[in-house]
ModelCIF file with pLDDT and N, C-alpha, C, O atoms, coordinates in Angstrom:
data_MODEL
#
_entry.id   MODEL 
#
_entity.id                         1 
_entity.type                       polymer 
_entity.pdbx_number_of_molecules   1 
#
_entity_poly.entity_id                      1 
_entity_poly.type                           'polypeptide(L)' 
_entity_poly.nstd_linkage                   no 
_entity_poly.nstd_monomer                   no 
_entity_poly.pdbx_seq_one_letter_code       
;(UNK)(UNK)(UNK)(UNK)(UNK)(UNK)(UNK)(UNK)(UNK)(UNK)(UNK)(UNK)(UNK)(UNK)(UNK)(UNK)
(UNK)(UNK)(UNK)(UNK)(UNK)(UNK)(UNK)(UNK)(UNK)(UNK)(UNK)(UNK)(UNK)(UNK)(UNK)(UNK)
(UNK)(UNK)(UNK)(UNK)(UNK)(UNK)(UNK)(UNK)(UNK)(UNK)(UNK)(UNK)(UNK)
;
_entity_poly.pdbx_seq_one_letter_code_can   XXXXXXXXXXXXXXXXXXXXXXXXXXXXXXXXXXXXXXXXXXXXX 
_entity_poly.pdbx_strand_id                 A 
#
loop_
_entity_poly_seq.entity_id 
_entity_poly_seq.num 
_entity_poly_seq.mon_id 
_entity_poly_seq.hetero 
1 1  UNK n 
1 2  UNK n 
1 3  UNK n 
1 4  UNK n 
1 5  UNK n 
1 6  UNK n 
1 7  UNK n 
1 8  UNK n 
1 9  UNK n 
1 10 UNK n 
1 11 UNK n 
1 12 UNK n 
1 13 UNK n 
1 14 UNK n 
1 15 UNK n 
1 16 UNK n 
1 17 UNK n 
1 18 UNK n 
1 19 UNK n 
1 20 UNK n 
1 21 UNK n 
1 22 UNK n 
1 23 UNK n 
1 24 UNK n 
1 25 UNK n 
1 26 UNK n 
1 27 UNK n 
1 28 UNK n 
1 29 UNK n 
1 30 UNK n 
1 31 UNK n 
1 32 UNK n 
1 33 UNK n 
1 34 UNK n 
1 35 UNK n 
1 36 UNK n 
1 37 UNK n 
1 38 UNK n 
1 39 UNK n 
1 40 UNK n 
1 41 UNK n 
1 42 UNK n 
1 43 UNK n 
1 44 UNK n 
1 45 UNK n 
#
_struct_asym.id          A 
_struct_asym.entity_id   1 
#
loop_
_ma_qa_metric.id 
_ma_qa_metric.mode 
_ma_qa_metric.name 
_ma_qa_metric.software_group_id 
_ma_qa_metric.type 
1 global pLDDT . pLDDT 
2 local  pLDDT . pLDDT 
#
_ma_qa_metric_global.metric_id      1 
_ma_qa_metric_global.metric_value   89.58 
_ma_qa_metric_global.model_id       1 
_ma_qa_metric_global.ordinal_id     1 
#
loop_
_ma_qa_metric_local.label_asym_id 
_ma_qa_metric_local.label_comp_id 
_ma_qa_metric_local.label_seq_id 
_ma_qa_metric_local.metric_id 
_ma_qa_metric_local.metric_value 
_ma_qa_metric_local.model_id 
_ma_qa_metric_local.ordinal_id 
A UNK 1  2 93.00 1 1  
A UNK 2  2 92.00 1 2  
A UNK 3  2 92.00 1 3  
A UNK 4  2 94.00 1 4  
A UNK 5  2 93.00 1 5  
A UNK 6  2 93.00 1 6  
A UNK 7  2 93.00 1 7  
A UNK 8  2 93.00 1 8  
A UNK 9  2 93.00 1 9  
A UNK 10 2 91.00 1 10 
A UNK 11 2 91.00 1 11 
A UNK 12 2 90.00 1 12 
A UNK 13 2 88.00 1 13 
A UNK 14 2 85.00 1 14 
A UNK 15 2 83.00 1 15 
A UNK 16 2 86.00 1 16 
A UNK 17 2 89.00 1 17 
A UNK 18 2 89.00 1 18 
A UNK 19 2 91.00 1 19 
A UNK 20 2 92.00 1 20 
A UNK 21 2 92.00 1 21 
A UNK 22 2 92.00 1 22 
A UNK 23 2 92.00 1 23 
A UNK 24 2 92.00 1 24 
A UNK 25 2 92.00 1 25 
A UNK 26 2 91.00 1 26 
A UNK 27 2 93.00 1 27 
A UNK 28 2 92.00 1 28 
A UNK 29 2 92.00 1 29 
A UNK 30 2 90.00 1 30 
A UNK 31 2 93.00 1 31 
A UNK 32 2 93.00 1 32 
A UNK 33 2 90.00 1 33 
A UNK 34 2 89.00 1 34 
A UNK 35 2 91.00 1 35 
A UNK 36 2 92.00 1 36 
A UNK 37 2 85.00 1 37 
A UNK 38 2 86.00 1 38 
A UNK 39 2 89.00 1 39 
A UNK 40 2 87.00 1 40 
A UNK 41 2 81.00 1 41 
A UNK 42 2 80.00 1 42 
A UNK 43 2 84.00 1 43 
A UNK 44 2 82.00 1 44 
A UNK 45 2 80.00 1 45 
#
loop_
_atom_site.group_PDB 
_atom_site.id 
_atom_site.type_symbol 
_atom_site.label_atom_id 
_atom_site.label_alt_id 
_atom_site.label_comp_id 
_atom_site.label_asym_id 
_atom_site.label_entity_id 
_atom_site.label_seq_id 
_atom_site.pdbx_PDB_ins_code 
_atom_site.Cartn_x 
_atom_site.Cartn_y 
_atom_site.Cartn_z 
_atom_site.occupancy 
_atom_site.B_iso_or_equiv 
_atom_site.pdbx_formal_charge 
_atom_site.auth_seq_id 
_atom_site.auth_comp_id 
_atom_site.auth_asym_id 
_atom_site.auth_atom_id 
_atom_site.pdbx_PDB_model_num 
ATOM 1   N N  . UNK A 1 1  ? -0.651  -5.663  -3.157 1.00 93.00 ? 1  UNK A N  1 
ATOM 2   C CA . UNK A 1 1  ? -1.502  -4.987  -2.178 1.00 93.00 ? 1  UNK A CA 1 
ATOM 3   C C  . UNK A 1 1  ? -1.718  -3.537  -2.569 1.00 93.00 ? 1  UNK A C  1 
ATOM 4   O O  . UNK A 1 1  ? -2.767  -3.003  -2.209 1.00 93.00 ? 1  UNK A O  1 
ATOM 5   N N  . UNK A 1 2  ? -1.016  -2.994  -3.124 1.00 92.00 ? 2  UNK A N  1 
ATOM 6   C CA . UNK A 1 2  ? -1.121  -1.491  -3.713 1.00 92.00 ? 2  UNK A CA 1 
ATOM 7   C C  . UNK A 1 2  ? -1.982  -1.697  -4.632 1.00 92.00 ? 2  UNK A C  1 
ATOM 8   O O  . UNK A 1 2  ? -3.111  -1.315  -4.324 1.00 92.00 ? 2  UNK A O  1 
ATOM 9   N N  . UNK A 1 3  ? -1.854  -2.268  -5.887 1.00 92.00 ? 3  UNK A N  1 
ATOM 10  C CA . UNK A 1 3  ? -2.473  -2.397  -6.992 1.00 92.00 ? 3  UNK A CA 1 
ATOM 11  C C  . UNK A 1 3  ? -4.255  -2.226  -6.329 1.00 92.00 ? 3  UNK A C  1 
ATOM 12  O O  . UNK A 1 3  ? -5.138  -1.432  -6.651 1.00 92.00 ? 3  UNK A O  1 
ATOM 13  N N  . UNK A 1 4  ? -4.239  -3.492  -5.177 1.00 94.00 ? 4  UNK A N  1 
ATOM 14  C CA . UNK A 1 4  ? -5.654  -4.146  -4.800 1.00 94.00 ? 4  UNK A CA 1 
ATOM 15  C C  . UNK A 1 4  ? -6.472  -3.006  -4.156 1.00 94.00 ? 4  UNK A C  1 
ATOM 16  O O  . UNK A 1 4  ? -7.620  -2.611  -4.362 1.00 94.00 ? 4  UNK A O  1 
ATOM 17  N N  . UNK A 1 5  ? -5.116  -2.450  -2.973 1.00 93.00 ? 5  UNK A N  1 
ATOM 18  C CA . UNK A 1 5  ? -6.062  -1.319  -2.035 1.00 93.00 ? 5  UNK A CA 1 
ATOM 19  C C  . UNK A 1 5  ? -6.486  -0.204  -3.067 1.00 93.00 ? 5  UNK A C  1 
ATOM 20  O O  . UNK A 1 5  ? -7.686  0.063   -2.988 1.00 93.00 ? 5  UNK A O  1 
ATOM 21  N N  . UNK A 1 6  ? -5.838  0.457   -3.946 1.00 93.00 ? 6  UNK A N  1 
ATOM 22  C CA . UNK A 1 6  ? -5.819  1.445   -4.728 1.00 93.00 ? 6  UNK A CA 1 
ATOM 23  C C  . UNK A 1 6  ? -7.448  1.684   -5.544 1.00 93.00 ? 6  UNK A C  1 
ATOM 24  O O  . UNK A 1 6  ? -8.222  2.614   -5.771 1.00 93.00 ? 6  UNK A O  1 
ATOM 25  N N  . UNK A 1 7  ? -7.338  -0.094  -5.835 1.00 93.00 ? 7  UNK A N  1 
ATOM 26  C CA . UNK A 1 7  ? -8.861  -0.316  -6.690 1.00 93.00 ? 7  UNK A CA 1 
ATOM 27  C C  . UNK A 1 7  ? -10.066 -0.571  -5.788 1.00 93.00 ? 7  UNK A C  1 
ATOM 28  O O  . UNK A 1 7  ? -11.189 -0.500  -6.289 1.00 93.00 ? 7  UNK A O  1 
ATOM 29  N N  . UNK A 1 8  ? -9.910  -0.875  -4.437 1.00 93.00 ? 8  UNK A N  1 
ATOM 30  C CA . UNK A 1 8  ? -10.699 -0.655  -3.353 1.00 93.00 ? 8  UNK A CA 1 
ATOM 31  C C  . UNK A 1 8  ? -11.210 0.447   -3.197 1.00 93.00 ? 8  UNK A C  1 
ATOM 32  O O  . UNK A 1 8  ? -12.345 0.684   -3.609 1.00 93.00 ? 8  UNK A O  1 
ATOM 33  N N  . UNK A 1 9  ? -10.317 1.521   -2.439 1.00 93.00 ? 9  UNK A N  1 
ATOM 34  C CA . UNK A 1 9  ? -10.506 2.907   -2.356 1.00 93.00 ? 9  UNK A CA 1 
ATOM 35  C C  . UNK A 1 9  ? -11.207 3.353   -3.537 1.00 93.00 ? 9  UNK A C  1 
ATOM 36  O O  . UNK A 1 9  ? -12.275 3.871   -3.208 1.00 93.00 ? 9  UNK A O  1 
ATOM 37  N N  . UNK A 1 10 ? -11.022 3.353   -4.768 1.00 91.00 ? 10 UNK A N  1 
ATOM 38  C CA . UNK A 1 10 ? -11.367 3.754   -6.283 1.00 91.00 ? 10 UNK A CA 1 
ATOM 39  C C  . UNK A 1 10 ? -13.175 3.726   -5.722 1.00 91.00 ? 10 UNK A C  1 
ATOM 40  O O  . UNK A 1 10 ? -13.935 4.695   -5.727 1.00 91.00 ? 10 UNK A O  1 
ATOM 41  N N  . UNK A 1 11 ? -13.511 2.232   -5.251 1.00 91.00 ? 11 UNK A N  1 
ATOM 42  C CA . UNK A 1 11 ? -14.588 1.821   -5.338 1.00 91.00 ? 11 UNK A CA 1 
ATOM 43  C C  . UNK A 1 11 ? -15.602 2.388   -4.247 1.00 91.00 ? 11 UNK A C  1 
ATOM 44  O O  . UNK A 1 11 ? -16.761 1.989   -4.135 1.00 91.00 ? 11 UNK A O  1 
ATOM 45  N N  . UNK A 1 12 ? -14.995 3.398   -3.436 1.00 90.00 ? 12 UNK A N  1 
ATOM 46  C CA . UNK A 1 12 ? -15.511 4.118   -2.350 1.00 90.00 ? 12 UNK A CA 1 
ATOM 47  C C  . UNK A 1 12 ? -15.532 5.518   -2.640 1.00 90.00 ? 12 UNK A C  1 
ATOM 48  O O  . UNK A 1 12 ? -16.195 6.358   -2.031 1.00 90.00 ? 12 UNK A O  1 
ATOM 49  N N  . UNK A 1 13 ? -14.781 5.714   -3.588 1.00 88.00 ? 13 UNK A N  1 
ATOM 50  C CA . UNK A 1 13 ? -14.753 7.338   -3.595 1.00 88.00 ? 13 UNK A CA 1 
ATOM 51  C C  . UNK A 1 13 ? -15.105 7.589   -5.389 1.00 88.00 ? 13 UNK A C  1 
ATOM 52  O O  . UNK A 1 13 ? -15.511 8.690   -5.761 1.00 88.00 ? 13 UNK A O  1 
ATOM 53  N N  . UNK A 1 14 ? -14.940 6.700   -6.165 1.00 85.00 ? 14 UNK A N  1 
ATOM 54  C CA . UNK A 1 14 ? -15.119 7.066   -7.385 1.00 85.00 ? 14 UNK A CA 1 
ATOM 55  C C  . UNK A 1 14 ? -13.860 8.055   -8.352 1.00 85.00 ? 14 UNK A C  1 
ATOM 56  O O  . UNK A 1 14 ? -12.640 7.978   -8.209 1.00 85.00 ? 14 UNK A O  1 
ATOM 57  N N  . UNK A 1 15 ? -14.352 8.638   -8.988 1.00 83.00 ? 15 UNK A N  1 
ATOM 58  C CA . UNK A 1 15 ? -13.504 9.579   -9.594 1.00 83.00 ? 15 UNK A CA 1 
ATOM 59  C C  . UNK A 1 15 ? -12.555 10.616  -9.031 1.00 83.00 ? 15 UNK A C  1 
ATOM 60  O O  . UNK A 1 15 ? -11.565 11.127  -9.556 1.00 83.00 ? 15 UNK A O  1 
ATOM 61  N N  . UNK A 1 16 ? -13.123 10.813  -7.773 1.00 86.00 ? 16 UNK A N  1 
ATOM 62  C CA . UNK A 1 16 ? -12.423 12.053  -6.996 1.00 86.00 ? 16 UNK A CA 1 
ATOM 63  C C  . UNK A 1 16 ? -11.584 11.610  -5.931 1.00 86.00 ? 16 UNK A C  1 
ATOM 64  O O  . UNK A 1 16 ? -11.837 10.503  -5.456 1.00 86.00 ? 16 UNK A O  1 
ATOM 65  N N  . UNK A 1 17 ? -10.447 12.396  -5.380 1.00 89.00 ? 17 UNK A N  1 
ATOM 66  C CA . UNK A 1 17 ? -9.505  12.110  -4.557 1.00 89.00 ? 17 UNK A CA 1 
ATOM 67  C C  . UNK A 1 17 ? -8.579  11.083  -5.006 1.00 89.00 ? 17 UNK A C  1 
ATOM 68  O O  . UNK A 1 17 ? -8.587  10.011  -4.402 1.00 89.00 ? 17 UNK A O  1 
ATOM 69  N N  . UNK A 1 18 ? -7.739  11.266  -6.032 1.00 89.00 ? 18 UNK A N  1 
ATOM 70  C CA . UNK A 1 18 ? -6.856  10.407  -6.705 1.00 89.00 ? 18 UNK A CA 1 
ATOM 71  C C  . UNK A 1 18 ? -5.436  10.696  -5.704 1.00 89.00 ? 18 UNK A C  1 
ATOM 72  O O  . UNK A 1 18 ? -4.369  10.083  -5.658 1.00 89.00 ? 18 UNK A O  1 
ATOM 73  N N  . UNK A 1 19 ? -5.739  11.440  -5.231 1.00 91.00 ? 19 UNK A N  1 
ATOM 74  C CA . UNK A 1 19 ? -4.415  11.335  -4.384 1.00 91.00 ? 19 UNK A CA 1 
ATOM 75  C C  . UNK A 1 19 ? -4.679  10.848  -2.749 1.00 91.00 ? 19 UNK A C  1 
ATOM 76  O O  . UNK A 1 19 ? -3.738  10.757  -1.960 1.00 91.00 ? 19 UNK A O  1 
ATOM 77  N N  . UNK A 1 20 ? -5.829  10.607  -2.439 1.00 92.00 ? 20 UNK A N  1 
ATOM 78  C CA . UNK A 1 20 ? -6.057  9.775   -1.359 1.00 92.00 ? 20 UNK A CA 1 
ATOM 79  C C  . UNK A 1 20 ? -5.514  8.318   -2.116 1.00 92.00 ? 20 UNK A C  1 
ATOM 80  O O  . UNK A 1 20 ? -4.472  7.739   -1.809 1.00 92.00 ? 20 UNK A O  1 
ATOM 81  N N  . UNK A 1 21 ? -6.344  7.940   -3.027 1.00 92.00 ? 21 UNK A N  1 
ATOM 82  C CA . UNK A 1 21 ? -5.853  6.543   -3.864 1.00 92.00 ? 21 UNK A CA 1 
ATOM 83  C C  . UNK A 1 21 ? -4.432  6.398   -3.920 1.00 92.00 ? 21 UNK A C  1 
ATOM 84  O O  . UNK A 1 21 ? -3.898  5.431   -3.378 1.00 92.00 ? 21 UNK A O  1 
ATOM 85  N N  . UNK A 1 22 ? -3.776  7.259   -4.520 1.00 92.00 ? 22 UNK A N  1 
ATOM 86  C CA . UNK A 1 22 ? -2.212  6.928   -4.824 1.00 92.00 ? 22 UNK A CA 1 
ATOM 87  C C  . UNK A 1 22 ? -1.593  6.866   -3.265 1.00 92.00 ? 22 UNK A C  1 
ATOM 88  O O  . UNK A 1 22 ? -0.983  5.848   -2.938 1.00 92.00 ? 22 UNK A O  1 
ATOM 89  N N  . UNK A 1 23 ? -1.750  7.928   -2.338 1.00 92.00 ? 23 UNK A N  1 
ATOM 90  C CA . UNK A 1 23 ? -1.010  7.715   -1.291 1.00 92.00 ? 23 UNK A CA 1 
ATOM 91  C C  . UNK A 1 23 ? -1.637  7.030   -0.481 1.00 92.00 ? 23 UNK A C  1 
ATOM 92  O O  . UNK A 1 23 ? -0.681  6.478   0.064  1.00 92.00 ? 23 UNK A O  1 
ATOM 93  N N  . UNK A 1 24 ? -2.806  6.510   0.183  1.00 92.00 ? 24 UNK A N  1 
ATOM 94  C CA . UNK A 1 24 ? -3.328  5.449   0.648  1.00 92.00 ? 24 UNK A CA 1 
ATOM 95  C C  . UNK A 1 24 ? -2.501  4.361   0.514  1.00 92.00 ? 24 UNK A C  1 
ATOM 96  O O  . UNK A 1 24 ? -1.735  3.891   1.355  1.00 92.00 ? 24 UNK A O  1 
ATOM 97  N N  . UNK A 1 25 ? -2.809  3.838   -1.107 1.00 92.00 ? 25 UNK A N  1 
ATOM 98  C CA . UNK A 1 25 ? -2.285  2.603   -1.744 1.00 92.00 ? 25 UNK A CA 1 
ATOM 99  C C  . UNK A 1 25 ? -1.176  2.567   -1.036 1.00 92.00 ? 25 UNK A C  1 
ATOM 100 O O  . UNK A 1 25 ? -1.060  1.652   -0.220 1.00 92.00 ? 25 UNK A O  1 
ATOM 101 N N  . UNK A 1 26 ? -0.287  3.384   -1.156 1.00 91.00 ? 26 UNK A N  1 
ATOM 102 C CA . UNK A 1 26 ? 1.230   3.590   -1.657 1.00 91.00 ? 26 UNK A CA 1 
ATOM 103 C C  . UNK A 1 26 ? 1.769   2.880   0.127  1.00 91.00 ? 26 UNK A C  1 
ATOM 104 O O  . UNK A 1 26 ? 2.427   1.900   0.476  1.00 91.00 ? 26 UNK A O  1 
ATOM 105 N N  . UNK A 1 27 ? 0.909   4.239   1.022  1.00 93.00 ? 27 UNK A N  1 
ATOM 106 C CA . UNK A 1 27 ? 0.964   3.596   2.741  1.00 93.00 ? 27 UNK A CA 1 
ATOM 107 C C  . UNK A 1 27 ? 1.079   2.169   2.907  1.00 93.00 ? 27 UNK A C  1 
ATOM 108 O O  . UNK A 1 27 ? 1.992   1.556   3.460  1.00 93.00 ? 27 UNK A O  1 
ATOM 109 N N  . UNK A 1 28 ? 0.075   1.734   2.377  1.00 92.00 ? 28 UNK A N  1 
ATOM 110 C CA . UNK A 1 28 ? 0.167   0.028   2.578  1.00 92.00 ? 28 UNK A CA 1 
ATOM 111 C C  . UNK A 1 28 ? 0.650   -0.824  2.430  1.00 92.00 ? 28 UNK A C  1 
ATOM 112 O O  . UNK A 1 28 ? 0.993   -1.722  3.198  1.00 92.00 ? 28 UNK A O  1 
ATOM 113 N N  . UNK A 1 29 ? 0.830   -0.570  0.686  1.00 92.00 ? 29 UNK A N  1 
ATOM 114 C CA . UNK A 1 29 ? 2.054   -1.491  0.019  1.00 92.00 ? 29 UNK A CA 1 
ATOM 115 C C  . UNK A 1 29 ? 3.391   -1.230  0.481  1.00 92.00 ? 29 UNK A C  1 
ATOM 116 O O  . UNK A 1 29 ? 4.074   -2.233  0.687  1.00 92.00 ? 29 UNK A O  1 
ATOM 117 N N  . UNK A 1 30 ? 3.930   -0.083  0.695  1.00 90.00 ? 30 UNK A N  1 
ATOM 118 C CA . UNK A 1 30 ? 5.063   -0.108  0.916  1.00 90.00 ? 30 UNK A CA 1 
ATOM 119 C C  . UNK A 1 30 ? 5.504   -0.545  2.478  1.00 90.00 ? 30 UNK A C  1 
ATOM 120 O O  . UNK A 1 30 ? 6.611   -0.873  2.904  1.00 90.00 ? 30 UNK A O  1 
ATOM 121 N N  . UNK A 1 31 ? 4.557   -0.456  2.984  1.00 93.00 ? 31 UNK A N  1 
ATOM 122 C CA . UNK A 1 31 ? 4.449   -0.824  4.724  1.00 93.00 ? 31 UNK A CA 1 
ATOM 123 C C  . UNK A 1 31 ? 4.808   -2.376  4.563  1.00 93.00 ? 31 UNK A C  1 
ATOM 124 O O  . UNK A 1 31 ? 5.726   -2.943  5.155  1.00 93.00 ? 31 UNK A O  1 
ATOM 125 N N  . UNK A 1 32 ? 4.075   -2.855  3.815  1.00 93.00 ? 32 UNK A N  1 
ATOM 126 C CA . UNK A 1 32 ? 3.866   -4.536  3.922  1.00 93.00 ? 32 UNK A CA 1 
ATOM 127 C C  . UNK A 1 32 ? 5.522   -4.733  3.086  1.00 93.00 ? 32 UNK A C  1 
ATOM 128 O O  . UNK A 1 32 ? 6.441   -5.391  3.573  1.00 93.00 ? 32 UNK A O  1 
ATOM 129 N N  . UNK A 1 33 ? 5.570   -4.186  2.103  1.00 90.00 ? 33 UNK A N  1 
ATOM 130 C CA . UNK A 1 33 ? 6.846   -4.381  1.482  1.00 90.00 ? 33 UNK A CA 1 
ATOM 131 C C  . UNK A 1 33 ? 7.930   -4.136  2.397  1.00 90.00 ? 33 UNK A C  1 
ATOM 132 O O  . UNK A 1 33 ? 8.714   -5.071  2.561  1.00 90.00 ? 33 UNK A O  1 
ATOM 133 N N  . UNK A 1 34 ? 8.149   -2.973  3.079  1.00 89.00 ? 34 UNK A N  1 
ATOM 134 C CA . UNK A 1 34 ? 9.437   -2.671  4.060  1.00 89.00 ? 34 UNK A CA 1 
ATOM 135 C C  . UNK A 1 34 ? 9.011   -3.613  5.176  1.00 89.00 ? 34 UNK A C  1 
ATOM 136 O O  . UNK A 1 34 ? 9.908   -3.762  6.006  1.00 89.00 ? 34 UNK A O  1 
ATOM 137 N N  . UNK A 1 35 ? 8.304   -4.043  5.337  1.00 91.00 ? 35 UNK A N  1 
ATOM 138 C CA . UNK A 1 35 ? 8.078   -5.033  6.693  1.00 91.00 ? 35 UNK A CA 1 
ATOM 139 C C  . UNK A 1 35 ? 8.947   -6.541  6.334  1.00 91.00 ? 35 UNK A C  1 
ATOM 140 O O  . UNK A 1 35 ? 10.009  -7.017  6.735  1.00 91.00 ? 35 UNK A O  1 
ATOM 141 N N  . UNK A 1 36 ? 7.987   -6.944  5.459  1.00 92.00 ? 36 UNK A N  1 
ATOM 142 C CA . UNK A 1 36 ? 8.431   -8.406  4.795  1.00 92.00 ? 36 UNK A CA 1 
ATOM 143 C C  . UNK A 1 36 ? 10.242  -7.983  4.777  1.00 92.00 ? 36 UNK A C  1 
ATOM 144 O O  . UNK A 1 36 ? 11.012  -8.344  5.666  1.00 92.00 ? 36 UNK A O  1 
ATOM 145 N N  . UNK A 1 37 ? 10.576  -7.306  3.778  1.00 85.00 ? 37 UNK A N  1 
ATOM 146 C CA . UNK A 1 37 ? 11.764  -7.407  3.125  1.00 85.00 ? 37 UNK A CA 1 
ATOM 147 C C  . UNK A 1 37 ? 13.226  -7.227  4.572  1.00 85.00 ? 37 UNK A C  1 
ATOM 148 O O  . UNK A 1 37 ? 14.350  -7.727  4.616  1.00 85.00 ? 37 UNK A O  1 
ATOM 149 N N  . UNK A 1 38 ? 12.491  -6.294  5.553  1.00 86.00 ? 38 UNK A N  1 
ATOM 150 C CA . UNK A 1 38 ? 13.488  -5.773  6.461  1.00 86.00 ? 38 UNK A CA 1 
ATOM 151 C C  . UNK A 1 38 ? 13.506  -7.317  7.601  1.00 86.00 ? 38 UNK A C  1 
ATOM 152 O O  . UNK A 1 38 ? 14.517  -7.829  8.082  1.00 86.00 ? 38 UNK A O  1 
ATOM 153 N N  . UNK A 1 39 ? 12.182  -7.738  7.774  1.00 89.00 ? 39 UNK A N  1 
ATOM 154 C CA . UNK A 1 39 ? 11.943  -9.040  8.564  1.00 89.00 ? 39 UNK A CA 1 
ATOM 155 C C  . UNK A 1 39 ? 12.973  -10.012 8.083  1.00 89.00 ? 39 UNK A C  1 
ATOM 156 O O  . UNK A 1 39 ? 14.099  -9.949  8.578  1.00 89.00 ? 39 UNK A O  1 
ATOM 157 N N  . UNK A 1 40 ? 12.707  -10.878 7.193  1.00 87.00 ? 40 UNK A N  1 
ATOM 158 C CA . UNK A 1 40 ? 13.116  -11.589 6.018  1.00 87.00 ? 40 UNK A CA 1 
ATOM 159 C C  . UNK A 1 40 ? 14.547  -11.650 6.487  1.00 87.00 ? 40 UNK A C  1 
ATOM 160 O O  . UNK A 1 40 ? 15.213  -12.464 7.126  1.00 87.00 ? 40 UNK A O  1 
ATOM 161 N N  . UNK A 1 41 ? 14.790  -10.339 5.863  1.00 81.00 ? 41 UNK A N  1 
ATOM 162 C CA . UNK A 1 41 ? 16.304  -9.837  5.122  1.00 81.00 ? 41 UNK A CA 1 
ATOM 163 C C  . UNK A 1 41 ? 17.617  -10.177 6.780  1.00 81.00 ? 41 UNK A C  1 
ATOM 164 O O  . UNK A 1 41 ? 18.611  -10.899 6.849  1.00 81.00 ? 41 UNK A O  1 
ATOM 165 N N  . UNK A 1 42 ? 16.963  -9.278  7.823  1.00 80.00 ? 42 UNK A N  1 
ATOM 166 C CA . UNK A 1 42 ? 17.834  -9.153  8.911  1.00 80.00 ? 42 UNK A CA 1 
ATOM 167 C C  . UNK A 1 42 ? 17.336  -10.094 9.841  1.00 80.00 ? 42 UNK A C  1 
ATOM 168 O O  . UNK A 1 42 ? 18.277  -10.666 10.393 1.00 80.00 ? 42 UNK A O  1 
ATOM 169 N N  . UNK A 1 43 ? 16.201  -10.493 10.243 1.00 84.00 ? 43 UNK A N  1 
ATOM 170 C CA . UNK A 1 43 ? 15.738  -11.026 11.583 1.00 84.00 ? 43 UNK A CA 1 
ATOM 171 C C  . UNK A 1 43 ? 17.247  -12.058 11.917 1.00 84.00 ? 43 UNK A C  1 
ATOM 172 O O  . UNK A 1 43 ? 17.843  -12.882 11.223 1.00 84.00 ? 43 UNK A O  1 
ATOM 173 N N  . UNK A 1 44 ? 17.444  -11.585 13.167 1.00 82.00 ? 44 UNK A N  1 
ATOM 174 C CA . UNK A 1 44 ? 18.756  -12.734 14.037 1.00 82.00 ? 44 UNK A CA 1 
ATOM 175 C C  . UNK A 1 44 ? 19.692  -12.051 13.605 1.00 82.00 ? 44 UNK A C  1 
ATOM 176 O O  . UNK A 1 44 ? 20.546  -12.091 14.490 1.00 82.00 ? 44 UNK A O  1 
ATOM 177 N N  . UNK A 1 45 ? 20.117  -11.341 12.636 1.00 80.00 ? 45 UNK A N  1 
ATOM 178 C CA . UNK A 1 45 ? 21.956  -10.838 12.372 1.00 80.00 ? 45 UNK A CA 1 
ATOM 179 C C  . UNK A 1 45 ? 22.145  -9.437  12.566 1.00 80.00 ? 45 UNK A C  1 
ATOM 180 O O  . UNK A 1 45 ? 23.264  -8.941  12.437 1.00 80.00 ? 45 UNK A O  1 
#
């Protein structure tokens, strides 16, 4: 999802704002990643 949103955004803004891209991306993926992994990992214990 980082990889994907990153090249999304790319496709809206072009060359400029590489750090909207990196931290955008970064928001998402890692959101979906700490979600899944913390869900997963603990749910019930």
């Amino acid at each position: 999802l980082n990889a994907a949103s990153l090249v999304w955004i790319k496709k809206i803004t072009g060359e400029r704002f590489l750090a909207l891209r990196t931290i955008g991306s970064t928001a998402l993926g890692a959101l979906l990643d700490t979600a899944i992994f913390t869900t997963v990992a603990w749910a019930g214990t």
